[in-house]
C-alpha atoms as a PDB file:
ATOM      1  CA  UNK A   1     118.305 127.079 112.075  1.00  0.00           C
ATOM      2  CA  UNK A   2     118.806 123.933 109.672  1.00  0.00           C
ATOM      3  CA  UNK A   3     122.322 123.020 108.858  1.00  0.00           C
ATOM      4  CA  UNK A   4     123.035 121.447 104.986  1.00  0.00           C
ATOM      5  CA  UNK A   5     121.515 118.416 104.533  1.00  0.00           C
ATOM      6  CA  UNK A   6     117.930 118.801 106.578  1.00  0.00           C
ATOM      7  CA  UNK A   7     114.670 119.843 105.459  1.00  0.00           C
ATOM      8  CA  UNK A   8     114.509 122.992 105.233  1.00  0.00           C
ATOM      9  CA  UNK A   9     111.301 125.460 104.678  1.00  0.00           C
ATOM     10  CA  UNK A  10     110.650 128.681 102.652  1.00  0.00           C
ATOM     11  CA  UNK A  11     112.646 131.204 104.700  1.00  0.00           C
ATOM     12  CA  UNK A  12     114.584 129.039 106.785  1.00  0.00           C
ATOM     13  CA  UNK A  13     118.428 130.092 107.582  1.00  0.00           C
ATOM     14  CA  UNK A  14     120.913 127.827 106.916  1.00  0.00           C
ATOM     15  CA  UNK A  15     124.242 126.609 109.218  1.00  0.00           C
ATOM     16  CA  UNK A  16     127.321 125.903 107.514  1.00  0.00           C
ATOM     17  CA  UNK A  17     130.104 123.766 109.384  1.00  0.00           C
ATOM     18  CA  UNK A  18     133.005 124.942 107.586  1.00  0.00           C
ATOM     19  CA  UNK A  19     133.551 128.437 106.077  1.00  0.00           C
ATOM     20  CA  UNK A  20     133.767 130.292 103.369  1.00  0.00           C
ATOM     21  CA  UNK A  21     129.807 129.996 102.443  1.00  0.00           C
ATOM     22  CA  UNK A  22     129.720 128.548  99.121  1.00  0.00           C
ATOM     23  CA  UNK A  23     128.003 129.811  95.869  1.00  0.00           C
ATOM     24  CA  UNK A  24     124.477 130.087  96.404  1.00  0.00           C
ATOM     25  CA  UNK A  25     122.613 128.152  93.387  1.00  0.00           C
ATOM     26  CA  UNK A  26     118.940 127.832  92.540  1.00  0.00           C
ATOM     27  CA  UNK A  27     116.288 127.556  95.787  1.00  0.00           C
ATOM     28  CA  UNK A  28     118.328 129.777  98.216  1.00  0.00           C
ATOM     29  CA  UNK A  29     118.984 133.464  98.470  1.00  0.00           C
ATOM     30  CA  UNK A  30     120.924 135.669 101.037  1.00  0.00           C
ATOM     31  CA  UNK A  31     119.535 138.336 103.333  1.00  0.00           C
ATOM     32  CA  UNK A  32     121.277 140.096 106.033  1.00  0.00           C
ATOM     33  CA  UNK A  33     124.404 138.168 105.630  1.00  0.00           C
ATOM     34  CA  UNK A  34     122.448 135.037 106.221  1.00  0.00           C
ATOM     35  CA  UNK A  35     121.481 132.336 103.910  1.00  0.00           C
ATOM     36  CA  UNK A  36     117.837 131.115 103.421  1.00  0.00           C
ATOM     37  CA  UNK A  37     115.872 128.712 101.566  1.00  0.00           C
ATOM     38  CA  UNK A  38     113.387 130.001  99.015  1.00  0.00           C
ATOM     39  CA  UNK A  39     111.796 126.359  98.472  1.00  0.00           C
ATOM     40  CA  UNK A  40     111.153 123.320 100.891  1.00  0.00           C
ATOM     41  CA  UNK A  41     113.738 120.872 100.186  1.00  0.00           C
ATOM     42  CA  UNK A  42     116.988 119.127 101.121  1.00  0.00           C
ATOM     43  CA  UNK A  43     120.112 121.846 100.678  1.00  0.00           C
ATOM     44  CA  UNK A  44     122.773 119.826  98.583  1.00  0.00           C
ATOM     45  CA  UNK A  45     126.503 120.876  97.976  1.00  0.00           C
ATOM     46  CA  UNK A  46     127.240 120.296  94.027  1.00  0.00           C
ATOM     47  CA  UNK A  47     131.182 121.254  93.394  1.00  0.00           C
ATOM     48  CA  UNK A  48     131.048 124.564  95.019  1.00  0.00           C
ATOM     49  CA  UNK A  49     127.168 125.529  94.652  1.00  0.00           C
ATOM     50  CA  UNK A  50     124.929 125.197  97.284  1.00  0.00           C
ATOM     51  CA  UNK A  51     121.390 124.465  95.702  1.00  0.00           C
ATOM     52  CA  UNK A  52     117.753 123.014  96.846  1.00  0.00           C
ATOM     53  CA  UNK A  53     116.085 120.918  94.378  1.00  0.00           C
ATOM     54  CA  UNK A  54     112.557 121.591  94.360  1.00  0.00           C
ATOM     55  CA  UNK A  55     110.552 118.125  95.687  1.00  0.00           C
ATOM     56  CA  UNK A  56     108.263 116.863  92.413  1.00  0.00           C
ATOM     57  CA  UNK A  57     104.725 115.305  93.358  1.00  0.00           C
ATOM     58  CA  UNK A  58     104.529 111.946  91.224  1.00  0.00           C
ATOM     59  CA  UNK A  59     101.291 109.706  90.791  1.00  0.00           C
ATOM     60  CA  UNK A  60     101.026 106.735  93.567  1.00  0.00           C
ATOM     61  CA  UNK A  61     102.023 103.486  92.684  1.00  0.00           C
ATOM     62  CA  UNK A  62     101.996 100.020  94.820  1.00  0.00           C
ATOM     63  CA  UNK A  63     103.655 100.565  98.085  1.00  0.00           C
ATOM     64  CA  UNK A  64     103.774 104.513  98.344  1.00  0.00           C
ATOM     65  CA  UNK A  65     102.260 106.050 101.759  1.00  0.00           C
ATOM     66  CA  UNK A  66      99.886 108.118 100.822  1.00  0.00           C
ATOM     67  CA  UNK A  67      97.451 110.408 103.458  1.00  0.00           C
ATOM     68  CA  UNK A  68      94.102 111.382 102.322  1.00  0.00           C
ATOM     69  CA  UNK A  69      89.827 112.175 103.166  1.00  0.00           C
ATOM     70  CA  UNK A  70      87.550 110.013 103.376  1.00  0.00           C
ATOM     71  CA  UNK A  71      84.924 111.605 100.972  1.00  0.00           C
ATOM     72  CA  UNK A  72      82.449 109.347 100.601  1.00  0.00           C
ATOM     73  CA  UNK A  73      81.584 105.842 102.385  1.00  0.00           C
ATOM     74  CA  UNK A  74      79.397 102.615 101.561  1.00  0.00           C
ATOM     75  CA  UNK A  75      78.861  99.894 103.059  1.00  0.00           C
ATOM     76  CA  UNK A  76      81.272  97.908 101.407  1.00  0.00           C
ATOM     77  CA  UNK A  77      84.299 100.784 100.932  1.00  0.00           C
ATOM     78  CA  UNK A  78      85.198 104.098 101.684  1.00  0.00           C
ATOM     79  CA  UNK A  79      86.905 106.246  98.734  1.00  0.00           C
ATOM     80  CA  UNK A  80      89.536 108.754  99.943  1.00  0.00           C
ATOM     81  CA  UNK A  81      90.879 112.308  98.458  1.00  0.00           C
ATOM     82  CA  UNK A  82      94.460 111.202  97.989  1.00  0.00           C
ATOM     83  CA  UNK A  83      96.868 114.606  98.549  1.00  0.00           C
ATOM     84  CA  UNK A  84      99.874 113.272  99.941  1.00  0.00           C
ATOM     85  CA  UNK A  85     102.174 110.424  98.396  1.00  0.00           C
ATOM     86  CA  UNK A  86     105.342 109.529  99.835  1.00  0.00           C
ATOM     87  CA  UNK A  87     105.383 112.542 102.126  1.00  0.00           C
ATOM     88  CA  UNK A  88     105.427 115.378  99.171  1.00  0.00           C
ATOM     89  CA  UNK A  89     101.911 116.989  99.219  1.00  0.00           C
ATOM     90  CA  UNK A  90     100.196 117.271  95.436  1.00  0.00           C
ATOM     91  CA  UNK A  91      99.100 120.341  93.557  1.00  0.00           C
ATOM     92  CA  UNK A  92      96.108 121.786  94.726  1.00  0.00           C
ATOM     93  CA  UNK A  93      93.351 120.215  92.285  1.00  0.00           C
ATOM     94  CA  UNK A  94      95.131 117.379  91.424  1.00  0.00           C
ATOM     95  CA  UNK A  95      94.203 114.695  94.098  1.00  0.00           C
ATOM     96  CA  UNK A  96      94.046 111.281  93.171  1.00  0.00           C
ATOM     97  CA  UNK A  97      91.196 109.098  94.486  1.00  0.00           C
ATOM     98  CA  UNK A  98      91.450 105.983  96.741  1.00  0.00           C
ATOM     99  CA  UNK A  99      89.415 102.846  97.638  1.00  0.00           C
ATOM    100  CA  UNK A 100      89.602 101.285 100.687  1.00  0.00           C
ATOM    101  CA  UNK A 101      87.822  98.117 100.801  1.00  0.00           C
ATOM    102  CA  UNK A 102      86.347  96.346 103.209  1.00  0.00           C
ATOM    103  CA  UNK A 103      88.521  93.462 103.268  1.00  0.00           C
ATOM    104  CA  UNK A 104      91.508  95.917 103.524  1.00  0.00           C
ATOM    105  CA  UNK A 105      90.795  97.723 106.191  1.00  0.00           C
ATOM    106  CA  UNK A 106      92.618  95.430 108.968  1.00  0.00           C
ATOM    107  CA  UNK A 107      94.719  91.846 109.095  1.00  0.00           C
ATOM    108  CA  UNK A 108      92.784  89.665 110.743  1.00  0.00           C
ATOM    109  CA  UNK A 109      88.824  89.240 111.041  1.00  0.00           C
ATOM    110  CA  UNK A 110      88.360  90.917 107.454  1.00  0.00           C
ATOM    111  CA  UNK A 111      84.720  89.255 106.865  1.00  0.00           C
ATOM    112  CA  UNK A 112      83.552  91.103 110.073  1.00  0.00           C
ATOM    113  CA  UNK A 113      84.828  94.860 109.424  1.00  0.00           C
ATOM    114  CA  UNK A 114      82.017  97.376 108.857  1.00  0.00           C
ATOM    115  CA  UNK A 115      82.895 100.176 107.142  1.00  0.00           C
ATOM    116  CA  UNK A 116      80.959 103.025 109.077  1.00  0.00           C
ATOM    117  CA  UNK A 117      83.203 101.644 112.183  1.00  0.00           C
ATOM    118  CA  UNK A 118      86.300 102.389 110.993  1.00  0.00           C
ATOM    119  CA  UNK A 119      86.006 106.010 109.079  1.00  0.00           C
ATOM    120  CA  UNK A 120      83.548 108.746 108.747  1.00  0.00           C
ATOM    121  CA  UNK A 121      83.539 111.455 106.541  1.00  0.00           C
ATOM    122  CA  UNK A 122      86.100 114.015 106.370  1.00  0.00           C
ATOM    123  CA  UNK A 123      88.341 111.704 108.500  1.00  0.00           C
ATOM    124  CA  UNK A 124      92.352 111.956 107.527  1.00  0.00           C
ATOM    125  CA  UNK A 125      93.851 108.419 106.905  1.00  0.00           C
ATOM    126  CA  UNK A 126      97.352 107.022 106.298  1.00  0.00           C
ATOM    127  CA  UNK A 127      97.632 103.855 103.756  1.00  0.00           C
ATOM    128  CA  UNK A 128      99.334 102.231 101.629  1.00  0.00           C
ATOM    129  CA  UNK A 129      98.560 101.954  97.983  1.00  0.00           C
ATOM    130  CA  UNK A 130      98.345  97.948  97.333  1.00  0.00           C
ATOM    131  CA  UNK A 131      97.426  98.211  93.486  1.00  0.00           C
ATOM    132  CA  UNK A 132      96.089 100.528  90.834  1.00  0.00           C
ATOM    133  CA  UNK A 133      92.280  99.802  90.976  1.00  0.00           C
ATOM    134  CA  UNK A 134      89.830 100.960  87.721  1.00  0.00           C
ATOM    135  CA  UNK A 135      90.637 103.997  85.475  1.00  0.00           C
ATOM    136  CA  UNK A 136      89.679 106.428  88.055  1.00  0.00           C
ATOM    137  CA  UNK A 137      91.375 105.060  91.165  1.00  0.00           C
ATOM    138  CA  UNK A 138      93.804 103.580  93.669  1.00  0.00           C
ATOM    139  CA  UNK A 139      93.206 100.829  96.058  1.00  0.00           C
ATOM    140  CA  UNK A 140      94.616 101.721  99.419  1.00  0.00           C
ATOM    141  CA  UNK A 141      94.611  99.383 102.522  1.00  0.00           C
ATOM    142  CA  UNK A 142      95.036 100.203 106.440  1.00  0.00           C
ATOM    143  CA  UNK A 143      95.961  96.459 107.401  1.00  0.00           C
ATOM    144  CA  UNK A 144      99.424  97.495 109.690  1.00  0.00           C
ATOM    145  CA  UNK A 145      98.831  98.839 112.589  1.00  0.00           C
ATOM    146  CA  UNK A 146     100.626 102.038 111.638  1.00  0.00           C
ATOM    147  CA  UNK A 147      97.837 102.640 108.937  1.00  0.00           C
ATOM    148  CA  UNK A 148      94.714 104.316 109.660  1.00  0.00           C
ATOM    149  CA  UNK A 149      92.464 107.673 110.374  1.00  0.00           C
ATOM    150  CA  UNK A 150      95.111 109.609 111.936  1.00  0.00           C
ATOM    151  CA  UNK A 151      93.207 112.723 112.417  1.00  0.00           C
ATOM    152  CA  UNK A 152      89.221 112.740 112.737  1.00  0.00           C
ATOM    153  CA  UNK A 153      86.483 115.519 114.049  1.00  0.00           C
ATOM    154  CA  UNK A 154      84.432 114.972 116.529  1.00  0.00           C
ATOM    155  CA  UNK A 155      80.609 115.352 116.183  1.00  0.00           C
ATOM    156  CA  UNK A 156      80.947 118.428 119.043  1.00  0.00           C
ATOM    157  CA  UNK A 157      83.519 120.077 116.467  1.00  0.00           C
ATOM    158  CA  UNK A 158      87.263 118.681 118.485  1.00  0.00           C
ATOM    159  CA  UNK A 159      90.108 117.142 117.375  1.00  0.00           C
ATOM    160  CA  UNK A 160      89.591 113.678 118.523  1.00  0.00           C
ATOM    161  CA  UNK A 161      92.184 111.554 120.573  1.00  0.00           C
ATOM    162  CA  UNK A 162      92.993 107.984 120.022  1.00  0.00           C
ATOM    163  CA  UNK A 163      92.156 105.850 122.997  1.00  0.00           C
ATOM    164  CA  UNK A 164      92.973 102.388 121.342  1.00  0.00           C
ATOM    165  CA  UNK A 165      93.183 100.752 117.482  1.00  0.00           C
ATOM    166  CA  UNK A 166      89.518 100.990 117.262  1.00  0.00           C
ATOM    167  CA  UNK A 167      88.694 103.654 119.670  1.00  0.00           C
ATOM    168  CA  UNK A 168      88.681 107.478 119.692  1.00  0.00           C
ATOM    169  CA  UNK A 169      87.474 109.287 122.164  1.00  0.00           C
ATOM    170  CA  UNK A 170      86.779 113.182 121.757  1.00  0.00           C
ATOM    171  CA  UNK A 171      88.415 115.787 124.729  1.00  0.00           C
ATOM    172  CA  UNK A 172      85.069 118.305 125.004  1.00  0.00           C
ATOM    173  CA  UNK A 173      82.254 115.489 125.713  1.00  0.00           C
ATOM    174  CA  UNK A 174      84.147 112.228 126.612  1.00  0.00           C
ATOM    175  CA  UNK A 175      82.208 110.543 123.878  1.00  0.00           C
ATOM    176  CA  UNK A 176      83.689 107.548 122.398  1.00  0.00           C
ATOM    177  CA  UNK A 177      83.611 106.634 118.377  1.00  0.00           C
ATOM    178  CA  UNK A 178      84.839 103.912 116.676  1.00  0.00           C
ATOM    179  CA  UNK A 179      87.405 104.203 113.754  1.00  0.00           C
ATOM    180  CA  UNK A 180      90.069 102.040 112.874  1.00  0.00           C
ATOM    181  CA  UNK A 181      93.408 103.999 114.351  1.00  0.00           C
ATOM    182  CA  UNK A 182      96.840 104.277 113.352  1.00  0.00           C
ATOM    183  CA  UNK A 183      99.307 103.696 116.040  1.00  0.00           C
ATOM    184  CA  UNK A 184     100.810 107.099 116.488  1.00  0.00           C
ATOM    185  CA  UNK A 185     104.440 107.575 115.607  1.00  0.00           C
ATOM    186  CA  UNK A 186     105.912 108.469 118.878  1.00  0.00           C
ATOM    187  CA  UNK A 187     104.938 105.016 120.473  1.00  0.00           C
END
């Protein structure tokens, strides 16, 4: 059970602290004498209505975290599917596309990165959007140490596990790949 103001999801009940239950508004219903959510959002208390605002997607711009694939890789980039931007997930179909260049993949030692060590395809990665690139895309860099592939598939079909920044090491064989890692959260 959430109480008013956490995230709550589609079918969630809600906790009140005092009583009565206020006037449900727009994103919540009542079932069973218990009040839900009907859309993923933050429950807000306007006057006496209790309402979720629905959470709009908006394009990236410079400094939003944004999660996406890596969809295609040279030797001097790798362009990402962008479908997350500040934590709200876009439309399906309307992804936005990322570049992440060489030279903004890490901090330090920038002339000696090589692209196929740090992603393969299909790999998710957190970054940061540094600029708007050409027409058609965003450039997107991994240089913090919270930045990088996040989630990546191991050639035997596993979710792999991070072993250090530049390590990942996959559960079913032991085998060992490089990618360019982002610290985990909890740490």
């Amino acid at each position: 059970m959430a109480s008013a103001g956490q995230l709550v999801l589609p079918g969630q009940p809600i906790t009140f602290a005092r009583r009565p239950i206020p006037q449900l508004g727009p994103g919540l219903y009542s079932r069973n004498d218990q009040v839900r959510a009907s859309l993923v959002g933050i429950p807000r208390n306007d006057a006496a209505t209790l309402t979720i605002s629905r959470l709009r997607p908006h394009p990236p711009a410079p400094n939003s975290v944004v999660l996406g694939s890596v969809t295609r890789l040279s030797p001097l980039q790798a362009m990402l599917s962008i479908t997350v931007v500040d934590g709200v997930p876009l439309p399906h179909g309307e992804e936005f596309v990322g570049v992440i260049r060489s030279q903004d993949v890490r901090a330090t030692e920038k002339d000696r990165v090589k692209i196929a060590d740090c992603f393969r395809g299909g790999d998710v990665v957190r970054g940061v959007v540094i600029s708007l690139g050409d027409a058609r895309s965003y450039f997107v860099t991994t240089a913090r140490n919270d930045l990088g592939v996040i989630f990546a598939t191991s050639e035997a079909g596993a979710t792999m596990e991070p072993v250090s920044w530049q390590e990942m090491r996959c559960p079913k064989t032991g085998k060992i790949e490089k990618r360019k890692c982002a610290k985990p959260e909890n740490l």
